[in-house]
N, C-alpha and C. Protein backbone atom coordinates (compact mmCIF):
# COMPACT_ATOMS: atom_id res chain seq x y z
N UNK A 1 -5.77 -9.13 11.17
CA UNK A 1 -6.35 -7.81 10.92
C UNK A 1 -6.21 -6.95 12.17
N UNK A 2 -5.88 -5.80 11.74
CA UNK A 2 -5.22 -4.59 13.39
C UNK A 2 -6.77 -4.08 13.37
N UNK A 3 -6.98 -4.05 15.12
CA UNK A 3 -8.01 -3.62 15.07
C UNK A 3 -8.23 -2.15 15.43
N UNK A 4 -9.45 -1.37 15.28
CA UNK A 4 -9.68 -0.22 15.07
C UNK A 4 -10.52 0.38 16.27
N UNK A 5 -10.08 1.92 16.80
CA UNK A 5 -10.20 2.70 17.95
C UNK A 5 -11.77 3.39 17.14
N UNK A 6 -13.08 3.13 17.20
CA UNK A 6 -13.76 4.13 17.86
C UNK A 6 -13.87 5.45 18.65
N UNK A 7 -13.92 6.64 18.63
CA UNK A 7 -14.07 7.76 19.40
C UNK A 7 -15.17 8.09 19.20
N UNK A 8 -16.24 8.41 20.38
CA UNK A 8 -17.34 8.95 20.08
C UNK A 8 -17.63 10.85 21.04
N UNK A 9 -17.70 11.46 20.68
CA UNK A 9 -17.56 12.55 21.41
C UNK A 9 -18.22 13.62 20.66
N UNK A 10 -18.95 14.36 21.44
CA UNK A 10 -20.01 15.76 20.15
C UNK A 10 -19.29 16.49 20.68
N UNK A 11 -18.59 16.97 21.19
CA UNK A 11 -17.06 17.63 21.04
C UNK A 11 -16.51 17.57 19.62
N UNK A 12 -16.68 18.21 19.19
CA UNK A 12 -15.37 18.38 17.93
C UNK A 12 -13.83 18.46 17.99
N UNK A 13 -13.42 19.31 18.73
CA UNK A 13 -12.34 19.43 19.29
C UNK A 13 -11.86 18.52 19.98
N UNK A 14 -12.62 18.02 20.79
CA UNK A 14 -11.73 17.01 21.51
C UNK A 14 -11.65 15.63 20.64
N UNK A 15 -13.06 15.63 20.02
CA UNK A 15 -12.87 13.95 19.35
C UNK A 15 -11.92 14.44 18.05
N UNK A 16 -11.29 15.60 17.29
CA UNK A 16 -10.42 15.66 16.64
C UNK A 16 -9.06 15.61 16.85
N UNK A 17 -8.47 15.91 18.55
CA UNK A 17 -7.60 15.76 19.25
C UNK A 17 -6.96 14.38 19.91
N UNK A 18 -8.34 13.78 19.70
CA UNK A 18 -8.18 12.05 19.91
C UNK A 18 -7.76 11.16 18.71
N UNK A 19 -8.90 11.78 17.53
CA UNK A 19 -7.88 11.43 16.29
C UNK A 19 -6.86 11.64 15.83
N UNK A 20 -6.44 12.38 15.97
CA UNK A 20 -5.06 13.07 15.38
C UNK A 20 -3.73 12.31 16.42
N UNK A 21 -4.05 12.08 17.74
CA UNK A 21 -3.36 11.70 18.58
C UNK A 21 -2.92 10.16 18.14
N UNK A 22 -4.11 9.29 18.33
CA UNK A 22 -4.58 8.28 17.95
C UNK A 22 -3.59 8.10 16.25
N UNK A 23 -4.29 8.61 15.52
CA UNK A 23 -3.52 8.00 14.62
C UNK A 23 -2.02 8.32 14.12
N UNK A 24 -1.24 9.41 15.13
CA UNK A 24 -0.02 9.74 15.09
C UNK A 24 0.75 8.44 15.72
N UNK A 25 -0.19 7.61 16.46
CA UNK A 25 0.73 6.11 16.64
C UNK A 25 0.39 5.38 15.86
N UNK A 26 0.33 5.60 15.03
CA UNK A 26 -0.51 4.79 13.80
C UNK A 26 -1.62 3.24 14.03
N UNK A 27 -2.70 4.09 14.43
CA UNK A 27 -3.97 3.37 15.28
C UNK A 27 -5.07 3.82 14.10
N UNK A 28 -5.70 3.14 13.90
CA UNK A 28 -6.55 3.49 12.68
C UNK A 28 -8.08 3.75 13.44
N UNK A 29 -8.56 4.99 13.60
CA UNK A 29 -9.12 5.57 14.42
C UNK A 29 -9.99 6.06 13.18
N UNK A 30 -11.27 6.28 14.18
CA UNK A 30 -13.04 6.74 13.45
C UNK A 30 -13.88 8.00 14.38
N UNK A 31 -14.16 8.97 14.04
CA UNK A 31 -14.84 9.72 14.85
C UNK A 31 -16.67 9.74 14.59
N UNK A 32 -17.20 10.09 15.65
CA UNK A 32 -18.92 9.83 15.64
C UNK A 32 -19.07 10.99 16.51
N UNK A 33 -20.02 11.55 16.00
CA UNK A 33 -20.73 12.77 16.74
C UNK A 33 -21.31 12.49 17.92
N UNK A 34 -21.72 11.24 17.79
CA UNK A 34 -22.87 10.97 19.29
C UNK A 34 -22.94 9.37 19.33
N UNK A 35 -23.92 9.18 20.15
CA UNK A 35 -23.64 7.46 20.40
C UNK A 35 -25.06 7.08 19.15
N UNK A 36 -26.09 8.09 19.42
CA UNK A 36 -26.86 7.36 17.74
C UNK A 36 -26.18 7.05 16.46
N UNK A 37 -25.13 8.17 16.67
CA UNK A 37 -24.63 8.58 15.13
C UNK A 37 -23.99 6.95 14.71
N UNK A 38 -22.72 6.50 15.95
CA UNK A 38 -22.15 5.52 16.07
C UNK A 38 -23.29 4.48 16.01
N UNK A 39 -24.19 4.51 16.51
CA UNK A 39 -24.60 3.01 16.37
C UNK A 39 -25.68 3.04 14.93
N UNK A 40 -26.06 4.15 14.35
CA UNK A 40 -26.55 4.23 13.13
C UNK A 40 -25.81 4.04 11.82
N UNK A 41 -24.43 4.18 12.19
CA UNK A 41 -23.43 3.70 11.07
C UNK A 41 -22.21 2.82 11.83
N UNK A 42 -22.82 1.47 12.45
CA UNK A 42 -22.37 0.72 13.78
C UNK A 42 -21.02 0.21 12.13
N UNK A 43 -19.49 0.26 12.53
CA UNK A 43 -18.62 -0.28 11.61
C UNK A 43 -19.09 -1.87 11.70
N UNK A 44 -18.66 -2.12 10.88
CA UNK A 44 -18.77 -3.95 10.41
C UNK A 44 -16.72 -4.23 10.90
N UNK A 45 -16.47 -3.96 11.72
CA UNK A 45 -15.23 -4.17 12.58
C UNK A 45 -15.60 -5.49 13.70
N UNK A 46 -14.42 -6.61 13.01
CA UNK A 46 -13.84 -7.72 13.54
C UNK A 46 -13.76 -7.90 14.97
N UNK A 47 -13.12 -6.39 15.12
CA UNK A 47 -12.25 -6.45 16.45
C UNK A 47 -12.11 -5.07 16.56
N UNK A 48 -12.17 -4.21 17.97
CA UNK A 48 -12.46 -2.52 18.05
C UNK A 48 -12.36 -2.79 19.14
N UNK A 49 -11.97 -1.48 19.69
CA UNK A 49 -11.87 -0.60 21.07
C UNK A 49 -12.76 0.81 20.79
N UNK A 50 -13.36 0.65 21.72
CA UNK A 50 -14.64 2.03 21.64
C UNK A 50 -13.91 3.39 23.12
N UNK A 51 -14.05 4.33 22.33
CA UNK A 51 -13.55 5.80 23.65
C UNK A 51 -15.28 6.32 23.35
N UNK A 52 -15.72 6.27 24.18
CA UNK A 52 -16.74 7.55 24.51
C UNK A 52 -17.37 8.52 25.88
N UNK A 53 -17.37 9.26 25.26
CA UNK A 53 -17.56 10.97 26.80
C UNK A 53 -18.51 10.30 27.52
N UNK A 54 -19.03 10.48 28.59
CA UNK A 54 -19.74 10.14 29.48
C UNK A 54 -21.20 11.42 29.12
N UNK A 55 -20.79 12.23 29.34
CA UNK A 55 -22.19 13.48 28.50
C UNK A 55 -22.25 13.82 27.53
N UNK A 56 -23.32 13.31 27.40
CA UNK A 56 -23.08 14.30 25.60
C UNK A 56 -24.48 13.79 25.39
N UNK A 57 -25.25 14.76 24.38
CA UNK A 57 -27.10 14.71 24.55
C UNK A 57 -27.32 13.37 23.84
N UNK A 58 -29.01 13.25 24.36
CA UNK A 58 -29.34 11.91 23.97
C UNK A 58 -28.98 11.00 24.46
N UNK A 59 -28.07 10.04 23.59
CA UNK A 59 -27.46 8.90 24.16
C UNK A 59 -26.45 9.04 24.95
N UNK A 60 -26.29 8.71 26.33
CA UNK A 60 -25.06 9.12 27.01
C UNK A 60 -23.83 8.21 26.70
N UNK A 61 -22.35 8.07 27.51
CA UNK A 61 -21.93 6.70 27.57
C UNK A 61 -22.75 5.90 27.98
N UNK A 62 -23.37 6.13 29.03
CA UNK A 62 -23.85 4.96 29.85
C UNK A 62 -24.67 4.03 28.72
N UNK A 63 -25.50 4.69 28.49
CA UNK A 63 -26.29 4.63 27.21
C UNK A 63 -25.59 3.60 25.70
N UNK A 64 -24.32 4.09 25.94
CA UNK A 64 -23.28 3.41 24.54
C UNK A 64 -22.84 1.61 25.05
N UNK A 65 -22.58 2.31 26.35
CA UNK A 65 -21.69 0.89 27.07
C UNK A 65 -23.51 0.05 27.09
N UNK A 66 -23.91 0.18 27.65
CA UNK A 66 -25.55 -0.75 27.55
C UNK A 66 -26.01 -1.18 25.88
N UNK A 67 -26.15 -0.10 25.35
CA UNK A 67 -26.39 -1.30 24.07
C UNK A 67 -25.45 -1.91 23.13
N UNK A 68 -24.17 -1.40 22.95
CA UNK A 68 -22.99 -2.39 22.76
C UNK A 68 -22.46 -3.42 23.19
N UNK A 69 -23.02 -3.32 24.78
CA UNK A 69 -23.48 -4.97 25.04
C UNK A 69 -24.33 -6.03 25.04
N UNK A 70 -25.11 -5.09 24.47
CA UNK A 70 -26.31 -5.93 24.14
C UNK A 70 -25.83 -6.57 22.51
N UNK A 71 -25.10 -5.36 21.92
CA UNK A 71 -25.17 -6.14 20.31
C UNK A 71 -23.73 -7.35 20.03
N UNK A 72 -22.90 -6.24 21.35
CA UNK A 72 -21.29 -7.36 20.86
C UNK A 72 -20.72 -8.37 22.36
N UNK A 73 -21.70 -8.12 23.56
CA UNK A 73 -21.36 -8.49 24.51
C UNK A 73 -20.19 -7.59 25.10
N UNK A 74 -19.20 -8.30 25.38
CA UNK A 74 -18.01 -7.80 25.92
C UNK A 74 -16.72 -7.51 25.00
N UNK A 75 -17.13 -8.06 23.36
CA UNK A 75 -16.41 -8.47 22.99
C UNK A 75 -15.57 -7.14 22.26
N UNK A 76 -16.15 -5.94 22.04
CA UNK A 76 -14.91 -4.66 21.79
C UNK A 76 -14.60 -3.61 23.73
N UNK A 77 -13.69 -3.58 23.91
CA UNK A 77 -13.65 -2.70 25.42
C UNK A 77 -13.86 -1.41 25.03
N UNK A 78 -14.09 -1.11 26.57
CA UNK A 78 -14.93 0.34 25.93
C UNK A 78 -13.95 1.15 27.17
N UNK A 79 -13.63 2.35 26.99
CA UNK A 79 -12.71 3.14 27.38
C UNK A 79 -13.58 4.32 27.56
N UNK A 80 -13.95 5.23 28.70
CA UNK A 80 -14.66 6.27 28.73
C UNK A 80 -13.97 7.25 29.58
N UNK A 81 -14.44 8.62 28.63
CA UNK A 81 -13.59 9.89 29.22
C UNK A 81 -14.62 10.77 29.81
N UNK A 82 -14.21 10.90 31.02
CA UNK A 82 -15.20 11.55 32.30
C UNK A 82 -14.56 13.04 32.35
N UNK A 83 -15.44 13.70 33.40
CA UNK A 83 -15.22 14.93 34.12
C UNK A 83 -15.35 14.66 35.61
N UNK A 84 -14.37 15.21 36.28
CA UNK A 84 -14.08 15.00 37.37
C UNK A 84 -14.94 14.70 38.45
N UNK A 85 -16.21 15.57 38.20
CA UNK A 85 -17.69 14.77 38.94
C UNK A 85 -18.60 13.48 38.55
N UNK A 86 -17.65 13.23 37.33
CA UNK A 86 -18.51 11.94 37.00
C UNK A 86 -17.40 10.71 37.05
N UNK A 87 -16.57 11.09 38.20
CA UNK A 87 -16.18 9.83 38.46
C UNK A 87 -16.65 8.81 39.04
N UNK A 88 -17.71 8.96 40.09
CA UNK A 88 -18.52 7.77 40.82
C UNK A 88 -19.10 6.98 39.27
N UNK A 89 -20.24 7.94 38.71
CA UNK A 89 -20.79 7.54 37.37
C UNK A 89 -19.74 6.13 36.19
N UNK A 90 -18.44 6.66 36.64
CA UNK A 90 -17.57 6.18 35.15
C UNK A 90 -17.19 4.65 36.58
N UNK A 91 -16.90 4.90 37.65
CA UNK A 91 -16.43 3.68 37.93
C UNK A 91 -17.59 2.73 38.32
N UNK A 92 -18.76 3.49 38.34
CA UNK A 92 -20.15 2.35 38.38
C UNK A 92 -20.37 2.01 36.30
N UNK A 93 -19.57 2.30 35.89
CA UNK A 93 -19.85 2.00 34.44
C UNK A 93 -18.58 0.74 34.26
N UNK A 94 -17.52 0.79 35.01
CA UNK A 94 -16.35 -0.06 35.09
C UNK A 94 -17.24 -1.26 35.68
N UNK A 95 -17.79 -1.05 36.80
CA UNK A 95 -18.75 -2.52 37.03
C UNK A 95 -20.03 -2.97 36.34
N UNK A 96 -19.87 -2.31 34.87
CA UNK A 96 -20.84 -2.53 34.25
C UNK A 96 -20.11 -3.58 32.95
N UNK A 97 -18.38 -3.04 33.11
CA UNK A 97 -17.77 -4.23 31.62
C UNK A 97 -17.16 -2.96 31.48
N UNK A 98 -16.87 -1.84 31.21
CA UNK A 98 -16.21 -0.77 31.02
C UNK A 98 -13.88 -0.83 31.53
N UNK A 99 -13.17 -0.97 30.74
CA UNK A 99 -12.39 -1.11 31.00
C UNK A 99 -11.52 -0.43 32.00
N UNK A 100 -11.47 1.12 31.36
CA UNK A 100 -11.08 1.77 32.14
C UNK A 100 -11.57 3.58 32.14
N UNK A 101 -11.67 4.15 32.83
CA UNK A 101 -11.79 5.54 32.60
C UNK A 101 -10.48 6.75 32.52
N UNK A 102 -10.88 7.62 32.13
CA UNK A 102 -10.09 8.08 31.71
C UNK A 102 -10.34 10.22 32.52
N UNK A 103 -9.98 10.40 32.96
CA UNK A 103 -10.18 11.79 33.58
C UNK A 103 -9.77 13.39 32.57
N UNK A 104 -11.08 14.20 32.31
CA UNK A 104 -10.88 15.10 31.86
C UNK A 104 -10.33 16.21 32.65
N UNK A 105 -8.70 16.90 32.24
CA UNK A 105 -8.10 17.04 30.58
C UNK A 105 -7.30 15.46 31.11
N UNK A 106 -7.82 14.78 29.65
CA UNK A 106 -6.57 13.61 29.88
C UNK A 106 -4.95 13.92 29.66
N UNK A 107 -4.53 13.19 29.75
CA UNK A 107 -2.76 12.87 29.63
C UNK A 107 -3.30 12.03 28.18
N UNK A 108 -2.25 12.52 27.37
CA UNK A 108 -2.29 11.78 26.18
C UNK A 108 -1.53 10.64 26.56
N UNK A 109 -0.38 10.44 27.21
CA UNK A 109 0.34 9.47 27.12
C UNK A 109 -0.32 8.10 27.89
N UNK A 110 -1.04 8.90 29.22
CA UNK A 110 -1.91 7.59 29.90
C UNK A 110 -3.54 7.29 28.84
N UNK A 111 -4.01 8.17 27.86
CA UNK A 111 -4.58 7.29 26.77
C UNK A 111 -3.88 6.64 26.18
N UNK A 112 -3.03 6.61 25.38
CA UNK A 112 -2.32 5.86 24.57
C UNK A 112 -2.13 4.67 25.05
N UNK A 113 -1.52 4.82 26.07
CA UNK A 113 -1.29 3.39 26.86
C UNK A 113 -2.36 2.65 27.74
N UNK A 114 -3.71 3.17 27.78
CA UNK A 114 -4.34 2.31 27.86
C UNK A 114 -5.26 2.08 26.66
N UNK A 115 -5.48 2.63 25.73
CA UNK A 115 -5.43 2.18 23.97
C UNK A 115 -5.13 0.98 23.82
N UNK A 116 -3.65 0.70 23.78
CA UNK A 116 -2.63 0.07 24.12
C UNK A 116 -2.87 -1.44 24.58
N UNK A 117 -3.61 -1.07 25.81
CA UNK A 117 -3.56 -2.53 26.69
C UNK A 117 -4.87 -2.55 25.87
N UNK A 118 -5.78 -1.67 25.70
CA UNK A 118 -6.77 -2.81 24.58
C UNK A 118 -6.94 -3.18 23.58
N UNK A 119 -6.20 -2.93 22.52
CA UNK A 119 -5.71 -2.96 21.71
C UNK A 119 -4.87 -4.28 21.34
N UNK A 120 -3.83 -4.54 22.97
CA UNK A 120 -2.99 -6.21 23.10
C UNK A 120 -4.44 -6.73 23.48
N UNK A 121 -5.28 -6.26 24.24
CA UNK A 121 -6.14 -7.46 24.99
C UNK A 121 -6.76 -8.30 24.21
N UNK A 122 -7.23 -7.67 22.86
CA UNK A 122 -8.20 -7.80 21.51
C UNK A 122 -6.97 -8.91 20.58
N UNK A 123 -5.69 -8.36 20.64
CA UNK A 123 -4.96 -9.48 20.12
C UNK A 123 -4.62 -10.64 20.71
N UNK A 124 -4.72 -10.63 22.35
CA UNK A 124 -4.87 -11.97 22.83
C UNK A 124 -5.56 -12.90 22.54
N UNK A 125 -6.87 -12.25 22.51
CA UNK A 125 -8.46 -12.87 22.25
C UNK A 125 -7.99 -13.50 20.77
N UNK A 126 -7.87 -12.67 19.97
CA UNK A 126 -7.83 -13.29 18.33
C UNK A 126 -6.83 -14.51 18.37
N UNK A 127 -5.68 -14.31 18.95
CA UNK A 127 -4.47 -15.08 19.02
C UNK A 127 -5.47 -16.56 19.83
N UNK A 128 -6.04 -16.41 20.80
CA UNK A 128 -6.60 -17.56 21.46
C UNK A 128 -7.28 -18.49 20.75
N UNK A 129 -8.30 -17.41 19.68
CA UNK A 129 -9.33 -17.86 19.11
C UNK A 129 -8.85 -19.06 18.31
N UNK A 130 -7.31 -18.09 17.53
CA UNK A 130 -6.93 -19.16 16.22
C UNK A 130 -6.49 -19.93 16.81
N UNK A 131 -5.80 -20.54 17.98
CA UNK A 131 -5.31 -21.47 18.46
C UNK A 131 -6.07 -22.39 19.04
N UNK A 132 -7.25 -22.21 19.44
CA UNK A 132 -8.91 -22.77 19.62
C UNK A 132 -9.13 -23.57 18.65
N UNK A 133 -9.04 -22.87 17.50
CA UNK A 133 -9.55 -23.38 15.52
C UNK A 133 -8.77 -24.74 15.53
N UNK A 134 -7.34 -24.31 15.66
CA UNK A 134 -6.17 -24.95 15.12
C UNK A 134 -5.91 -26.29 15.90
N UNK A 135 -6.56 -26.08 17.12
CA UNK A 135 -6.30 -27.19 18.12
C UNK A 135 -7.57 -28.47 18.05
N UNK A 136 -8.86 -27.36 17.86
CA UNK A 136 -10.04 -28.72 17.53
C UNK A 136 -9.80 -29.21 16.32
N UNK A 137 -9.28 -28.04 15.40
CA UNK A 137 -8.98 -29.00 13.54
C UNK A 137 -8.10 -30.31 14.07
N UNK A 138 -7.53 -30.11 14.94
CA UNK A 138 -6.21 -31.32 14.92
C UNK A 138 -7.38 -32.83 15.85
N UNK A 139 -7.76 -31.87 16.64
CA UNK A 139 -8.49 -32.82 17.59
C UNK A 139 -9.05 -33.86 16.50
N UNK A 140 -9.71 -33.26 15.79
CA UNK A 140 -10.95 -33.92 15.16
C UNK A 140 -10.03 -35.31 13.89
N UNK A 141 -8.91 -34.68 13.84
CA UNK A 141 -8.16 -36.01 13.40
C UNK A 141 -7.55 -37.19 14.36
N UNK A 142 -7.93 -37.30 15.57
CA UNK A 142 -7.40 -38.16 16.20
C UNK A 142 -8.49 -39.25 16.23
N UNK A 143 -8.54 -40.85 16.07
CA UNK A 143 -9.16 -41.74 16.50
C UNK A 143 -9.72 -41.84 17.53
N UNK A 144 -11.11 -42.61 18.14
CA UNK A 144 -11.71 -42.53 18.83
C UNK A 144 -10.65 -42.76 20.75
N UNK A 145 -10.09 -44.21 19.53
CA UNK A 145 -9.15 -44.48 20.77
C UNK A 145 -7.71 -43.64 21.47
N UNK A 146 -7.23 -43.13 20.46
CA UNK A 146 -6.59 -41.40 20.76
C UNK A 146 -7.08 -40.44 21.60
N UNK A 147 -8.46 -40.01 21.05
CA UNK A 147 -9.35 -39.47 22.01
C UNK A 147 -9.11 -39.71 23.08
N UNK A 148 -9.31 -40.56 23.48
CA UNK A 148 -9.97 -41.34 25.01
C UNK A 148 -8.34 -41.12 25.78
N UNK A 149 -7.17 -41.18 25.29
CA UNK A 149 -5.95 -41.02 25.54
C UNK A 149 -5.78 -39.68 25.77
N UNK A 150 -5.86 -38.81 24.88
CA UNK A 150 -5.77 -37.57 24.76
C UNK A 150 -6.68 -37.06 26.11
N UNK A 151 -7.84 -37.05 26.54
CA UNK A 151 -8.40 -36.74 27.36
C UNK A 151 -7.92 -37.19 28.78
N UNK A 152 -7.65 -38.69 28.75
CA UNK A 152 -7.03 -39.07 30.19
C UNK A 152 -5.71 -38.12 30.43
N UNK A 153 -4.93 -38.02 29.60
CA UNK A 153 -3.43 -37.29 29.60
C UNK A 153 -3.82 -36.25 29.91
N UNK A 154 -4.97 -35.15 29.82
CA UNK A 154 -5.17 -33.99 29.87
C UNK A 154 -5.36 -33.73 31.53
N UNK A 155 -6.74 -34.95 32.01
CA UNK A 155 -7.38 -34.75 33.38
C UNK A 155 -5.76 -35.52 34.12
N UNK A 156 -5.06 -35.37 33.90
CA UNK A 156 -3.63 -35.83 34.49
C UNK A 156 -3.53 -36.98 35.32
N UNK A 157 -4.25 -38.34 34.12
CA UNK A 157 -3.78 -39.47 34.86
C UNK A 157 -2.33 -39.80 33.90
N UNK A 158 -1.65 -40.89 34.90
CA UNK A 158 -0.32 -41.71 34.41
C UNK A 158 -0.77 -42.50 33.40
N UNK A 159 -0.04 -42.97 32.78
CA UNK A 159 0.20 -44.38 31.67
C UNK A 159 -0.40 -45.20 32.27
N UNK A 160 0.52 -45.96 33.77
CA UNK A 160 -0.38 -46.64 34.15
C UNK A 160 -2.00 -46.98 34.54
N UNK A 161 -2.54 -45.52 34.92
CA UNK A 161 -3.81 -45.64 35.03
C UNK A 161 -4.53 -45.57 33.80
N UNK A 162 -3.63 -45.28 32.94
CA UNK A 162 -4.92 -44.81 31.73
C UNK A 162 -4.78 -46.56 30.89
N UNK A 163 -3.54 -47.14 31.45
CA UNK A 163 -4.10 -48.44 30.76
C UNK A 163 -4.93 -49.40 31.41
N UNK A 164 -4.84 -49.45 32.93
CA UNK A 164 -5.84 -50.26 33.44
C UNK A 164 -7.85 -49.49 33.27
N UNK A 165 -7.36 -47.85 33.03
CA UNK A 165 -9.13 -47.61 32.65
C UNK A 165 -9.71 -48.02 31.33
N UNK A 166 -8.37 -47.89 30.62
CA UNK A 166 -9.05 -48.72 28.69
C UNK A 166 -8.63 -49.88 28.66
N UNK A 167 -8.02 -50.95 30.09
CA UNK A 167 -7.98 -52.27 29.73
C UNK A 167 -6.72 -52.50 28.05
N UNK A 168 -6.04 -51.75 28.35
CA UNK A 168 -5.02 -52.03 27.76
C UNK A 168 -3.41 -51.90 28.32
N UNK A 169 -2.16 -52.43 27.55
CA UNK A 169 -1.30 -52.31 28.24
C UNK A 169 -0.49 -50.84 28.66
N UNK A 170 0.59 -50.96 29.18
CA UNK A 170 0.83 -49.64 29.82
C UNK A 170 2.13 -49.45 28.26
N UNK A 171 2.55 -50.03 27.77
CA UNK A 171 3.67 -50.20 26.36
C UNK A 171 2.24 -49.31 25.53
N UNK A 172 1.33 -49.84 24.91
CA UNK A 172 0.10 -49.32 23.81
C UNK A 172 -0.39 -48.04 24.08
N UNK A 173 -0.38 -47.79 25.88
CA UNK A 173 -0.70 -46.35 26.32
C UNK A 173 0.68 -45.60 25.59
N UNK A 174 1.67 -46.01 26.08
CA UNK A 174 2.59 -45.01 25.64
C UNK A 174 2.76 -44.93 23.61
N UNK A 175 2.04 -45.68 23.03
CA UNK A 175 2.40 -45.73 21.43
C UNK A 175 0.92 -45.06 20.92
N UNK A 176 0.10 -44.51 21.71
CA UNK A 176 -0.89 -43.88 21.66
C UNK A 176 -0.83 -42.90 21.97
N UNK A 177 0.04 -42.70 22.76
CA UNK A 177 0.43 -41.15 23.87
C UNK A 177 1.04 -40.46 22.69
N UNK A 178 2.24 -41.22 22.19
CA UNK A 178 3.03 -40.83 20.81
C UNK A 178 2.72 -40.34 19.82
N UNK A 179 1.47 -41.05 19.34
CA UNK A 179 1.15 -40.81 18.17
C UNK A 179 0.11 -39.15 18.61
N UNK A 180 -0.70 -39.43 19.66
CA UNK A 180 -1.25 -37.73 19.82
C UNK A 180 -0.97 -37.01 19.96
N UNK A 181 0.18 -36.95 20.86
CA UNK A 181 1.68 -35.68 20.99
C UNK A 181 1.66 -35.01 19.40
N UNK A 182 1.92 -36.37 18.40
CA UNK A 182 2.38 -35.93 16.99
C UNK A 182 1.04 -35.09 16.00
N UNK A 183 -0.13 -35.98 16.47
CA UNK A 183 -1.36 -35.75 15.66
C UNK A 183 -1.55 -34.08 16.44
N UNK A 184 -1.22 -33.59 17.64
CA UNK A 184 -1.80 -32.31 18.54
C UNK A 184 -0.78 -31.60 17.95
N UNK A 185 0.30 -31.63 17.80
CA UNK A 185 1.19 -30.85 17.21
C UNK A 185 1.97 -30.66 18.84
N UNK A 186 2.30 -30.77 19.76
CA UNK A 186 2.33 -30.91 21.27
C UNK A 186 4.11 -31.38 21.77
N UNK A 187 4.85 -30.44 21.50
CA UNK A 187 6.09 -30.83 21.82
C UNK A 187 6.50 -30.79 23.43
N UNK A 188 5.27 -31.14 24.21
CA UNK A 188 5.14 -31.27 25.70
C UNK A 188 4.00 -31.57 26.03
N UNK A 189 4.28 -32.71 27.37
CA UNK A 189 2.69 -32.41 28.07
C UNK A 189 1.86 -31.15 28.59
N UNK A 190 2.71 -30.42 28.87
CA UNK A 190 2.58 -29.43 29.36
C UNK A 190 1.79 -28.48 28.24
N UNK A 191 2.18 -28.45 26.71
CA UNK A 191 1.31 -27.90 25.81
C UNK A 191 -0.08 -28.65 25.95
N UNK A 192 0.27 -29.98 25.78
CA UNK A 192 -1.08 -30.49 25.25
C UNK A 192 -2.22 -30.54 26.36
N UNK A 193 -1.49 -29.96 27.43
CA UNK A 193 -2.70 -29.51 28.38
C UNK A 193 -3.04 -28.77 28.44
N UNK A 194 -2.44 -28.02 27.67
CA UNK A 194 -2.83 -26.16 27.63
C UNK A 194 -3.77 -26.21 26.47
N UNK A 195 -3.56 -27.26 25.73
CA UNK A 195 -4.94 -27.53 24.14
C UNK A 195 -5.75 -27.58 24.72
N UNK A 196 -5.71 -29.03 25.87
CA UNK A 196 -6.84 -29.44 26.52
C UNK A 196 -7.83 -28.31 27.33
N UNK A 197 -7.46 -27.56 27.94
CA UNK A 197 -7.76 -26.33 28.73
C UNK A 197 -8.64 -25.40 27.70
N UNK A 198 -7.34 -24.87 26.82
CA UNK A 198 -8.35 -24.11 25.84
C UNK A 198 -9.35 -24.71 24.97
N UNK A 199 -9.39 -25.81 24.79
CA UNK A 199 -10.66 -26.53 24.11
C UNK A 199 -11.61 -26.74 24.96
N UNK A 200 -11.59 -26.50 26.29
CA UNK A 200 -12.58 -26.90 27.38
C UNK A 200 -13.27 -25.12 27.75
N UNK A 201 -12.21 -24.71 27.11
CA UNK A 201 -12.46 -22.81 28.03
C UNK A 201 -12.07 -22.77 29.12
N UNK A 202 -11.65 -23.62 29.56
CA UNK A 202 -10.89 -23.57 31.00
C UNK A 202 -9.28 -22.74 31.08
């Protein structure tokens, strides 16, 4: 599922200039009057990138970026468009989880492209996730004694050590090694440490 750009701006003009921009790259983009408006009709979206002004009454950005992390964590980036005196403001909002800012009048082309990078960043994440799914589904078919293989191979001991720690031979390590390569789906050690890693979050 492609995920979807948020704009929040009581600007009319400008948050219609963001849409129109926005979805001329074909970005499937939402406009909100204010940050209540947005979080009073909060989308039921998977996966999003949020743009919102730094002023605008009531709820500010600051205001947007604080309780969107409270409801989604970190998990949509948030992109905010400043005025040239509220740059201290927007880069103390960057050390708040804020991706990047953005300087009023923007460059359309430097939005787009950082759209862009959040937009890939959100498909990394998803891409990780399913490979997370796909890697414990497999895990969970391996035997206890696989396991115990699978894990030594990961923390990067040899054959030989992993048969003198399970007291078996160094021939059975390797027909165990075999069979998890096959059960991980793992056409390298080098993958199946990268399972191991992402199943750890490491």
């Amino acid at each position: 599922m492609d995920a979807s750009v948020f704009v929040i701006d009581d600007d009319g003009a400008v948050r219609d200039s963001l849409l129109a921009l926005l979805r001329a790259q074909g970005v499937t983009a939402r406009g909100f009057t204010s940050g209540s408006d947005f979080f009073e009709r909060l989308p039921q979206a998977e996966s999003a990138c949020v743009i919102t002004d730094v002023r605008m009454p009531g709820m500010d950005g600051s205001d947007v970026v604080r309780r969107l992390a409270e409801l989604k964590g970190h998990a949509w980036p948030v992109i905010v468009i400043t005025g040239h005196a509220e740059v201290p403001l927007a880069v103390q909002m960057m050390k708040a989880g804020v991706v990047d800012f953005i300087e009023k009048p923007f460059d359309p082309h430097r939005l787009i492209e950082t759209v862009q990078g959040c937009l890939g960043l959100l498909a990394g994440r998803r891409n990780e996730a399913e490979a997370r799914k796909a890697a414990s589904e497999r895990l969970d078919q391996l035997t206890p004694r696989e396991r115990q293989v699978f894990d030594a191979l990961v923390e990067g001991r040899s054959n030989k050590e992993i048969a003198l720690g399970l007291e078996i031979s160094p021939r059975t390590v390797e027909i165990f090694r075999a069979k998890v390569m096959t059960k991980m789906k793992a056409n390298s050690l080098s993958s199946l440490v990268r399972m191991g890693l992402l199943l750890s979050g490491g």
